[in-house]
N, C-alpha and C. Protein backbone atom coordinates (compact mmCIF):
# COMPACT_ATOMS: atom_id res chain seq x y z
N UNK A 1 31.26 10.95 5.24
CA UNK A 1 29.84 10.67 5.37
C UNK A 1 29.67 9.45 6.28
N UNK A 2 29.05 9.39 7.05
CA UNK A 2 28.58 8.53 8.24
C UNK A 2 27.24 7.86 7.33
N UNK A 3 27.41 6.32 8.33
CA UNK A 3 25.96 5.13 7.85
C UNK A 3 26.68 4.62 6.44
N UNK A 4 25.31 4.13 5.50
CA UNK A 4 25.72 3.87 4.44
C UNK A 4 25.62 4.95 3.36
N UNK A 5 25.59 4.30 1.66
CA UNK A 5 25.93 4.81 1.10
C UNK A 5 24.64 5.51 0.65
N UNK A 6 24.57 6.54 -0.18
CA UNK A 6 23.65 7.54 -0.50
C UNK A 6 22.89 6.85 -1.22
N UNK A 7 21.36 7.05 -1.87
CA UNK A 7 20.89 6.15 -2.79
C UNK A 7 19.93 7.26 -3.58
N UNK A 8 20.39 7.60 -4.70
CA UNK A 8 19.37 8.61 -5.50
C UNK A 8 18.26 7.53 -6.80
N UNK A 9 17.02 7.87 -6.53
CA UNK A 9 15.94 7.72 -7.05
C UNK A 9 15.54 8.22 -8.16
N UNK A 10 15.24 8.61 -9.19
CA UNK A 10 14.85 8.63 -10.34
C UNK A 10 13.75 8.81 -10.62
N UNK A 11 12.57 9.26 -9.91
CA UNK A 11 11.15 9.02 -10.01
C UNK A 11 10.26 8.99 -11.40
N UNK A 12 10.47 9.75 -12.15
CA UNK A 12 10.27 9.63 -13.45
C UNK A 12 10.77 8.40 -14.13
N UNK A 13 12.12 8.28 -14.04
CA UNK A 13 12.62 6.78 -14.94
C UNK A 13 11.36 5.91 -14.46
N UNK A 14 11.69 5.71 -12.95
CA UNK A 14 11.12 4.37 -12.28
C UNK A 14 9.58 4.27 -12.72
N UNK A 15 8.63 5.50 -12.53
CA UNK A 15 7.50 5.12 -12.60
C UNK A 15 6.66 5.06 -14.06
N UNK A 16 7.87 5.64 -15.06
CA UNK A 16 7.30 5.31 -16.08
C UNK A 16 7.57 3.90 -16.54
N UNK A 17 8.48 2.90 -15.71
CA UNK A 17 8.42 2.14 -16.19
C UNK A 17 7.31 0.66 -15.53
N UNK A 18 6.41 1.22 -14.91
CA UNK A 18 5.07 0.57 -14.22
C UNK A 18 3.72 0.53 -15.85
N UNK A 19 3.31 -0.48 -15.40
CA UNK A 19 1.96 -0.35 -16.23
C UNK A 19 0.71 -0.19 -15.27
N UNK A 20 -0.10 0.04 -15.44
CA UNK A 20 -1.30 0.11 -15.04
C UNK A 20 -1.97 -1.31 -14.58
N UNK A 21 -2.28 -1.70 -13.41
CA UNK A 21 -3.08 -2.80 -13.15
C UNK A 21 -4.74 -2.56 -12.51
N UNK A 22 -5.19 -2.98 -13.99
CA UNK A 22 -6.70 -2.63 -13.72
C UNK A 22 -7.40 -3.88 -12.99
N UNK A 23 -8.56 -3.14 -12.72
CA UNK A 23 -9.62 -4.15 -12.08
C UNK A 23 -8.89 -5.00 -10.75
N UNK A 24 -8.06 -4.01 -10.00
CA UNK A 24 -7.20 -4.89 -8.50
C UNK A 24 -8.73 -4.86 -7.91
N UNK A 25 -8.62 -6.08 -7.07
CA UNK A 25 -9.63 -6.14 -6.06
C UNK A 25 -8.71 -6.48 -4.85
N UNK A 26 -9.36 -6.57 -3.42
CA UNK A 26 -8.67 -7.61 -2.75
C UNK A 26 -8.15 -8.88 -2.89
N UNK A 27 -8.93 -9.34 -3.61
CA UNK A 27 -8.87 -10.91 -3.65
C UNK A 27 -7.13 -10.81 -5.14
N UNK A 28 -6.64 -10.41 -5.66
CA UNK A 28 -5.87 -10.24 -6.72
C UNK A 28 -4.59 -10.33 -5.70
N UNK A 29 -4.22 -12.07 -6.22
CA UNK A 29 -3.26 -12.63 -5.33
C UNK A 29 -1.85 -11.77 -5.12
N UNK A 30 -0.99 -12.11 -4.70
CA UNK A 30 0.54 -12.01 -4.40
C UNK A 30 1.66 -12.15 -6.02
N UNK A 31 1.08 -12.67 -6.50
CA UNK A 31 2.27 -13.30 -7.35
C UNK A 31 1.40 -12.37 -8.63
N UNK A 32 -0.06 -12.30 -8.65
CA UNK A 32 -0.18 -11.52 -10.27
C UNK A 32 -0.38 -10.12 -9.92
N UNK A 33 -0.27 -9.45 -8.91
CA UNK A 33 -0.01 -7.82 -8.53
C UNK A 33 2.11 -8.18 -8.97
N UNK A 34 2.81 -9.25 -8.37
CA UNK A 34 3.89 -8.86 -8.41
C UNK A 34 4.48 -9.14 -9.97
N UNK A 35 3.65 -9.49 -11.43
CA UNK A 35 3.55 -10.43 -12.33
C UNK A 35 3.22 -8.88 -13.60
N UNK A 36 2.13 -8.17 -12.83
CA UNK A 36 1.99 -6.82 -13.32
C UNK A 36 2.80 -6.16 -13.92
N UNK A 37 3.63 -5.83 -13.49
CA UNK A 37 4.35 -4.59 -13.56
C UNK A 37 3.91 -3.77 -12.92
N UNK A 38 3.09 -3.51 -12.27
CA UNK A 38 2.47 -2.31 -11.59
C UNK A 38 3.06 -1.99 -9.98
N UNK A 39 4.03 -3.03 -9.88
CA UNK A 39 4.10 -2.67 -8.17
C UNK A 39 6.20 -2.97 -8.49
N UNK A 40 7.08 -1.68 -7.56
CA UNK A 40 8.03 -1.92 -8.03
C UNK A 40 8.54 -1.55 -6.34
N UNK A 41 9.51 -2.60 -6.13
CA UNK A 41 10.41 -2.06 -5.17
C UNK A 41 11.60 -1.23 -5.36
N UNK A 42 11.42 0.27 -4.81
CA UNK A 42 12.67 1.45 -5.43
C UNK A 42 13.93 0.86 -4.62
N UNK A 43 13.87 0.80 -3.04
CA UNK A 43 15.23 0.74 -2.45
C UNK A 43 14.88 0.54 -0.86
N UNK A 44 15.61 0.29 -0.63
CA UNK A 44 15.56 -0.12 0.98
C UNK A 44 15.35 1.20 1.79
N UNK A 45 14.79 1.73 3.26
CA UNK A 45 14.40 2.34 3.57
C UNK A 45 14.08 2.19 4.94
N UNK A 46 14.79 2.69 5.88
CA UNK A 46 15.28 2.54 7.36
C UNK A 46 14.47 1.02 7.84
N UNK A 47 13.27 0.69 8.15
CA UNK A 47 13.02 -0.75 8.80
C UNK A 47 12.19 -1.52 7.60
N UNK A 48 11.72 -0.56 5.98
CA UNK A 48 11.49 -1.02 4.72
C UNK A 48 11.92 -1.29 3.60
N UNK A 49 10.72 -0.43 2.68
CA UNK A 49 11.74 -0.18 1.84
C UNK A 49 10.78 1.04 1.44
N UNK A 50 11.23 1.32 -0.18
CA UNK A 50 10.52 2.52 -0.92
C UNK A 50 9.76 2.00 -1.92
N UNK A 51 8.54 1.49 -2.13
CA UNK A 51 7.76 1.02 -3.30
C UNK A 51 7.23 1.93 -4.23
N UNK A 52 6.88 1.37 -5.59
CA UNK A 52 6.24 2.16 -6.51
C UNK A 52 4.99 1.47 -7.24
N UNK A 53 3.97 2.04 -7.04
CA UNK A 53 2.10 1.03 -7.78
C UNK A 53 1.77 2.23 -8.56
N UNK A 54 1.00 1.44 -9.32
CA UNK A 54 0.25 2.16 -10.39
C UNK A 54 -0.92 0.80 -10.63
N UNK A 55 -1.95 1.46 -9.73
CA UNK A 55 -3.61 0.74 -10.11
C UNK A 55 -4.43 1.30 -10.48
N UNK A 56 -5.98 0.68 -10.88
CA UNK A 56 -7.15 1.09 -10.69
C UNK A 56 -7.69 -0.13 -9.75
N UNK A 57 -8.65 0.19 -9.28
CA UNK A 57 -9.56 -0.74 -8.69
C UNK A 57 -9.72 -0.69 -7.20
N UNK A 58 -9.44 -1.53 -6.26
CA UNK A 58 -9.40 -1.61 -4.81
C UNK A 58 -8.59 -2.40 -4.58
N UNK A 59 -7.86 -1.49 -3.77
CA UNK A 59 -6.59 -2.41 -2.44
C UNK A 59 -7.15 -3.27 -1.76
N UNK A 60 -6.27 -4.52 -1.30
CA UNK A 60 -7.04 -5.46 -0.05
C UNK A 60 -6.93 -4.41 0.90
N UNK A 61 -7.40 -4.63 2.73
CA UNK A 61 -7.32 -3.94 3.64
C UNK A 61 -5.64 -4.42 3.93
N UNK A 62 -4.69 -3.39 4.90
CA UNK A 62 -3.89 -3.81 5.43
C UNK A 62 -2.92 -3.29 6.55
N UNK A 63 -2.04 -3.35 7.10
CA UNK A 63 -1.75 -2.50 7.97
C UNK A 63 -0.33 -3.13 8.61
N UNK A 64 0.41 -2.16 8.90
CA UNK A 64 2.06 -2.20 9.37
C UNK A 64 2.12 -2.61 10.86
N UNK A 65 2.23 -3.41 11.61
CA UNK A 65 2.84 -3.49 12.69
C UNK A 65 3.60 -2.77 13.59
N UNK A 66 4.97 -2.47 12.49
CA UNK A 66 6.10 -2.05 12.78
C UNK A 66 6.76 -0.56 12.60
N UNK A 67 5.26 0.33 12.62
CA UNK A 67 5.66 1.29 11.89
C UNK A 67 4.43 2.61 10.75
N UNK A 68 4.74 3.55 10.59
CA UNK A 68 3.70 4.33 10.58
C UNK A 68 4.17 4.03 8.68
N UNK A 69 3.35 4.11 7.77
CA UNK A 69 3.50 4.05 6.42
C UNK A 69 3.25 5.95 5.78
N UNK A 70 3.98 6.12 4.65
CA UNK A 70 4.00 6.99 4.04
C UNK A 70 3.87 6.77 2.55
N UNK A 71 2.68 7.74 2.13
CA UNK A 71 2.30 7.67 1.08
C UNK A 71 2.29 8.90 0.34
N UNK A 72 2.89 8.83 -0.94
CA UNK A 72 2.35 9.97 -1.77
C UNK A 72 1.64 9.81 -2.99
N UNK A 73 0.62 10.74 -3.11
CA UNK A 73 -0.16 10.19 -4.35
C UNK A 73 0.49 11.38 -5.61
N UNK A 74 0.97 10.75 -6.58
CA UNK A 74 1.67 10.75 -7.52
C UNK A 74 1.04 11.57 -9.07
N UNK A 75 0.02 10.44 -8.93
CA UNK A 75 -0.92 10.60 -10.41
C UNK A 75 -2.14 10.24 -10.21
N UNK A 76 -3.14 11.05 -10.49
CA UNK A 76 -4.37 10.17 -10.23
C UNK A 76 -4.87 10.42 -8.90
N UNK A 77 -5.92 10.11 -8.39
CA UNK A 77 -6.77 10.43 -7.38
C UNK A 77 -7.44 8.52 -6.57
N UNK A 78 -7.43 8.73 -5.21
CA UNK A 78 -7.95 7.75 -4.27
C UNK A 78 -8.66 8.05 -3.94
N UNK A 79 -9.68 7.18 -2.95
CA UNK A 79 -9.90 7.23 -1.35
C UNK A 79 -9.60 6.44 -0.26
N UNK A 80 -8.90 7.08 0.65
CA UNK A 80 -8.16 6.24 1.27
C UNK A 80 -9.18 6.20 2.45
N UNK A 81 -9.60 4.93 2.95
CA UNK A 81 -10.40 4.15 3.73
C UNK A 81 -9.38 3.97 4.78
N UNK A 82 -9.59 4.14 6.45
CA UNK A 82 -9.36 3.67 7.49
C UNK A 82 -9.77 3.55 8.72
N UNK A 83 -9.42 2.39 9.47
CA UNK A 83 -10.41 1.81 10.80
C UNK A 83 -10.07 2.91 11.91
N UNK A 84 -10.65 3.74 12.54
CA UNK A 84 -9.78 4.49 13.31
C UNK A 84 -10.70 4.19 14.42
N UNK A 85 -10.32 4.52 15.57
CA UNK A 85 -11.00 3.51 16.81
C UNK A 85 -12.14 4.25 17.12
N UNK A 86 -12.45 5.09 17.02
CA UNK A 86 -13.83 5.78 16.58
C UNK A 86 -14.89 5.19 15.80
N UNK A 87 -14.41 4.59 14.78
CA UNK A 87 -14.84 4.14 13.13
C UNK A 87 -13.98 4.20 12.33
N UNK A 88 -14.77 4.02 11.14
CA UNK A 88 -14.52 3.96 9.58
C UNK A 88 -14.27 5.16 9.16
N UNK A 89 -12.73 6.10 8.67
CA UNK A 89 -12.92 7.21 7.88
C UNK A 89 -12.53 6.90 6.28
N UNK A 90 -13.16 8.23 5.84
CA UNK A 90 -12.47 7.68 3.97
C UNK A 90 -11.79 9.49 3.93
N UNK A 91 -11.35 9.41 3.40
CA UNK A 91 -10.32 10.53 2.52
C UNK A 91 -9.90 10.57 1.48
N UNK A 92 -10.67 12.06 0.83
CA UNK A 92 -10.09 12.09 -0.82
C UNK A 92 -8.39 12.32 -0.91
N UNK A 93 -7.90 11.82 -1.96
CA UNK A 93 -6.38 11.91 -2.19
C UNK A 93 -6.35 12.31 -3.68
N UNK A 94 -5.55 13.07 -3.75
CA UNK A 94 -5.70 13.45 -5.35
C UNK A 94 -3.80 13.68 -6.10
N UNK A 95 -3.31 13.89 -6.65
CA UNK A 95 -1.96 13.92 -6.64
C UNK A 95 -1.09 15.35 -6.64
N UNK A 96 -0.31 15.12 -5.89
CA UNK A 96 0.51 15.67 -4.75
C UNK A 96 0.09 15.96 -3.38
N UNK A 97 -0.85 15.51 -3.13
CA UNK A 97 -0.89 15.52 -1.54
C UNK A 97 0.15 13.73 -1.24
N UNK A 98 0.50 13.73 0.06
CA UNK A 98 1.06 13.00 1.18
C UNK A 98 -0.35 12.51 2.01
N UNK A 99 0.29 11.19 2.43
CA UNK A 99 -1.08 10.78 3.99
C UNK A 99 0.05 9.97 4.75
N UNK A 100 0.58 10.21 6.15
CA UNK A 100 1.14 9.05 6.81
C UNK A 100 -0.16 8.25 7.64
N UNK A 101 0.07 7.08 7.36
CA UNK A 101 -0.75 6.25 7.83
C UNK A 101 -0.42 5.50 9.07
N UNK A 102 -1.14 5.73 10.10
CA UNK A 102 -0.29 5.39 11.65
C UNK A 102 0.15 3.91 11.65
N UNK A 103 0.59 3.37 12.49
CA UNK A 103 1.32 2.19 12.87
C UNK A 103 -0.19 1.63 13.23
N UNK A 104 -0.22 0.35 12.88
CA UNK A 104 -0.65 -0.70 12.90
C UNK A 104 -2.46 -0.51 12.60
N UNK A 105 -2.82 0.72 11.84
CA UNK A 105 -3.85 1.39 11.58
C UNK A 105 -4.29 0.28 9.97
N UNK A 106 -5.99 -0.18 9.98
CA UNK A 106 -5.86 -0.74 8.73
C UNK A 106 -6.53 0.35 7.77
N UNK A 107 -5.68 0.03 6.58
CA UNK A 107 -6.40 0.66 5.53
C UNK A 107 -6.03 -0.03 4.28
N UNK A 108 -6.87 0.75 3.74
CA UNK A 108 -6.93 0.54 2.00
C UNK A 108 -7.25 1.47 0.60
N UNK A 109 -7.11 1.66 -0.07
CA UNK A 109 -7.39 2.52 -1.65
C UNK A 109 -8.75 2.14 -2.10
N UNK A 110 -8.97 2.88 -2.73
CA UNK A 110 -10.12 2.67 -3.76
C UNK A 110 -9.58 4.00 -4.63
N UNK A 111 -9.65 3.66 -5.98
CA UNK A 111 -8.85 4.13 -6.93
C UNK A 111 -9.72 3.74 -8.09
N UNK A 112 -10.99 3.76 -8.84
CA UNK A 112 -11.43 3.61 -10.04
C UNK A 112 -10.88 3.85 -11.14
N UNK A 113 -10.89 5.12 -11.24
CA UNK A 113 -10.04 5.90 -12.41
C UNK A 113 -8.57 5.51 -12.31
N UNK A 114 -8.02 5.13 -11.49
CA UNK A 114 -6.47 4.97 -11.46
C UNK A 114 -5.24 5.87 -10.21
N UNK A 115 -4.54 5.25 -9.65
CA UNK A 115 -3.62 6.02 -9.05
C UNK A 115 -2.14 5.49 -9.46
N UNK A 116 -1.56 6.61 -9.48
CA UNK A 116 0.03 5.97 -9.04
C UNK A 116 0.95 6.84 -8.02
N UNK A 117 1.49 5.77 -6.68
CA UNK A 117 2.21 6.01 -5.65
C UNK A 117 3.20 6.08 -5.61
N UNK A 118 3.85 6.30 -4.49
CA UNK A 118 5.09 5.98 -3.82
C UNK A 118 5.34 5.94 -2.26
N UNK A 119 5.25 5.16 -1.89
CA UNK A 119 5.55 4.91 -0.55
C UNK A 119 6.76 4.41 0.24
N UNK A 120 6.86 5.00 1.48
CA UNK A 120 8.16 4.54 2.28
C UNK A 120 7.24 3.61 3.20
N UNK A 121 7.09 2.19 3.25
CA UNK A 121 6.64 1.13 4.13
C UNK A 121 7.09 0.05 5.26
N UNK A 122 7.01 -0.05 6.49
CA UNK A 122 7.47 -0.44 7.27
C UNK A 122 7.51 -2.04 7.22
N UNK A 123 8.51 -2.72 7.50
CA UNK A 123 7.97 -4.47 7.55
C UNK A 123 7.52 -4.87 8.94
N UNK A 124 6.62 -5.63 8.92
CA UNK A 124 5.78 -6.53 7.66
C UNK A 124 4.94 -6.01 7.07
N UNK A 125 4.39 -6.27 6.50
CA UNK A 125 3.05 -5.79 5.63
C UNK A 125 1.74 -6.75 6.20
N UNK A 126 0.85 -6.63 6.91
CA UNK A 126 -0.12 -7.79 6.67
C UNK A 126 -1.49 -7.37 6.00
N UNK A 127 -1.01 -8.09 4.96
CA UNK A 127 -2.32 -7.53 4.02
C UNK A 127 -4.04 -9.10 4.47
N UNK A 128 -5.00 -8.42 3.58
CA UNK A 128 -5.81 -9.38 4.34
C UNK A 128 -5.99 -9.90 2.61
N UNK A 129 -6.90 -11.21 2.88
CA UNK A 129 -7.03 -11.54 0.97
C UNK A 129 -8.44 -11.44 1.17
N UNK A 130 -9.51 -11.24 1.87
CA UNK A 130 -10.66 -11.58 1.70
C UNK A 130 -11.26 -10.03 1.95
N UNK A 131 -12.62 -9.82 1.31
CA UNK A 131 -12.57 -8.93 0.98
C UNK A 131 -14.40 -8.78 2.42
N UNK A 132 -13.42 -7.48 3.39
CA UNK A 132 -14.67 -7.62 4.42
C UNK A 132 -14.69 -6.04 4.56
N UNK A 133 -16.32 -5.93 5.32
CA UNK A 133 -16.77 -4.33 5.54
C UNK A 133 -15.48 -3.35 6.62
N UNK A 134 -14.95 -4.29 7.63
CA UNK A 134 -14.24 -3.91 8.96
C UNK A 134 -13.29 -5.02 8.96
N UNK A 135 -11.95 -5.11 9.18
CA UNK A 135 -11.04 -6.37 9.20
C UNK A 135 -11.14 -6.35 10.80
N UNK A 136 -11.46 -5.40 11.78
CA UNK A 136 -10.95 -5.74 12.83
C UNK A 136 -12.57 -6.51 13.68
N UNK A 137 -13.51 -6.66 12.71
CA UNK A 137 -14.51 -7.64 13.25
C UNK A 137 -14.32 -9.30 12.88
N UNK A 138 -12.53 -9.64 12.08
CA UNK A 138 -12.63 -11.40 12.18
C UNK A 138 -11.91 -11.17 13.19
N UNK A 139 -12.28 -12.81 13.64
CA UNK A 139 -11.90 -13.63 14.73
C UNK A 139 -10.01 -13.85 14.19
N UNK A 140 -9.27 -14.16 15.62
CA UNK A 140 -7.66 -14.87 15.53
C UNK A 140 -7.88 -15.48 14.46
N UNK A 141 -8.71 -16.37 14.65
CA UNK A 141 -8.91 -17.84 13.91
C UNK A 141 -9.03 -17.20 12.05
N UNK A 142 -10.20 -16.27 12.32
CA UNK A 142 -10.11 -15.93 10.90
C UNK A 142 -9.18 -14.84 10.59
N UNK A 143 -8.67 -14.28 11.19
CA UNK A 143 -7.16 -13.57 10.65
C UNK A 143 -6.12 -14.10 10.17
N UNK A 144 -5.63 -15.32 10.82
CA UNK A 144 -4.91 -16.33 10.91
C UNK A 144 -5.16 -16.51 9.33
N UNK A 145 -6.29 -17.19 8.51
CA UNK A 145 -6.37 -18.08 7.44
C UNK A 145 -6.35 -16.58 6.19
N UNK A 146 -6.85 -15.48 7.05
CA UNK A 146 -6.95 -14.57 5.71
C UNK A 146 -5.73 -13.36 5.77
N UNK A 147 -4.72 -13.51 6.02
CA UNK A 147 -3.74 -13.12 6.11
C UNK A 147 -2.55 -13.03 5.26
N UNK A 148 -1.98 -12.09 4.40
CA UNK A 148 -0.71 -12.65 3.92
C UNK A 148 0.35 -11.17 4.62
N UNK A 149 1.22 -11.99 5.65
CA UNK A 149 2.56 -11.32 5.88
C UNK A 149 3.18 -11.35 5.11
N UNK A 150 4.06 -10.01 4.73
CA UNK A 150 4.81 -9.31 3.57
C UNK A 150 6.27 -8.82 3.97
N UNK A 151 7.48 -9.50 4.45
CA UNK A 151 8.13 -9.01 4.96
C UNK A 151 8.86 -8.28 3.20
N UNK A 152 8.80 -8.43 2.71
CA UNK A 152 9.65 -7.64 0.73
C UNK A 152 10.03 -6.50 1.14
């Protein structure tokens, strides 16, 4: 076998062992999404890794740099919100559908009732903390301060 070594996943073990994190907003810092239980890193994954969430509420906005993101919705139902240079689209997600989300495209969840994922994600992550209609209407200046890069 060529590269490295094989890495088998468990999806059931892993995601039953997530709790539910209600009431996420944007603003729901770094350290109490990672404090949850609700957000799990599975394994490394060509320039990422493989994550596992289980929310309700709303994602901050955010978007990959480095790379197109893959999502599967698991359990539970979204709408997945994104800036596309046209506009604003939303899309129902319900579980077992897939969405790859293009490279450096922003988006975000809205999830009331609850979802749980799995995604293959590219680094960095730049998520935003403040919670706006369009991220690509702040200024450098205000990107700069509302920003958190995610290389995990």
């Amino acid at each position: 076998m060529e590269g490295g070594m094989i890495t088998i996943l468990d999806l059931k073990t892993e995601l039953a062992k997530l709790t539910m994190l209600r009431g996420r907003t944007p603003q729901t810092t770094e350290t109490a999404r990672k404090g949850s239980g609700a957000f799990a890193t599975l394994a490394p994954f060509r320039d990422g890794n493989i994550f596992s969430a289980k929310f309700a509420g709303d994602g901050a906005w955010e978007r990959h740099p480095n790379g197109d993101e893959l999502v599967q919705i698991v359990d539970g139902s979204a709408t997945l919100y994104i800036m596309a240079e046209d506009g604003p689209k939303s899309f129902a997600l319900s579980a077992g559908m897939m969405v790859i989300v293009p490279q450096g495209t922003w988006h975000r969840f809205h999830a009331p009732e609850g979802v749980t994922v799995v995604t293959a994600t590219p680094k960095p992550t730049e998520h935003l903390t403040v919670d706006v209609e369009d991220p690509r209407t702040l200024t450098a200046a205000q990107l700069s301060n509302a920003v958190e890069e995610k290389w995990r």
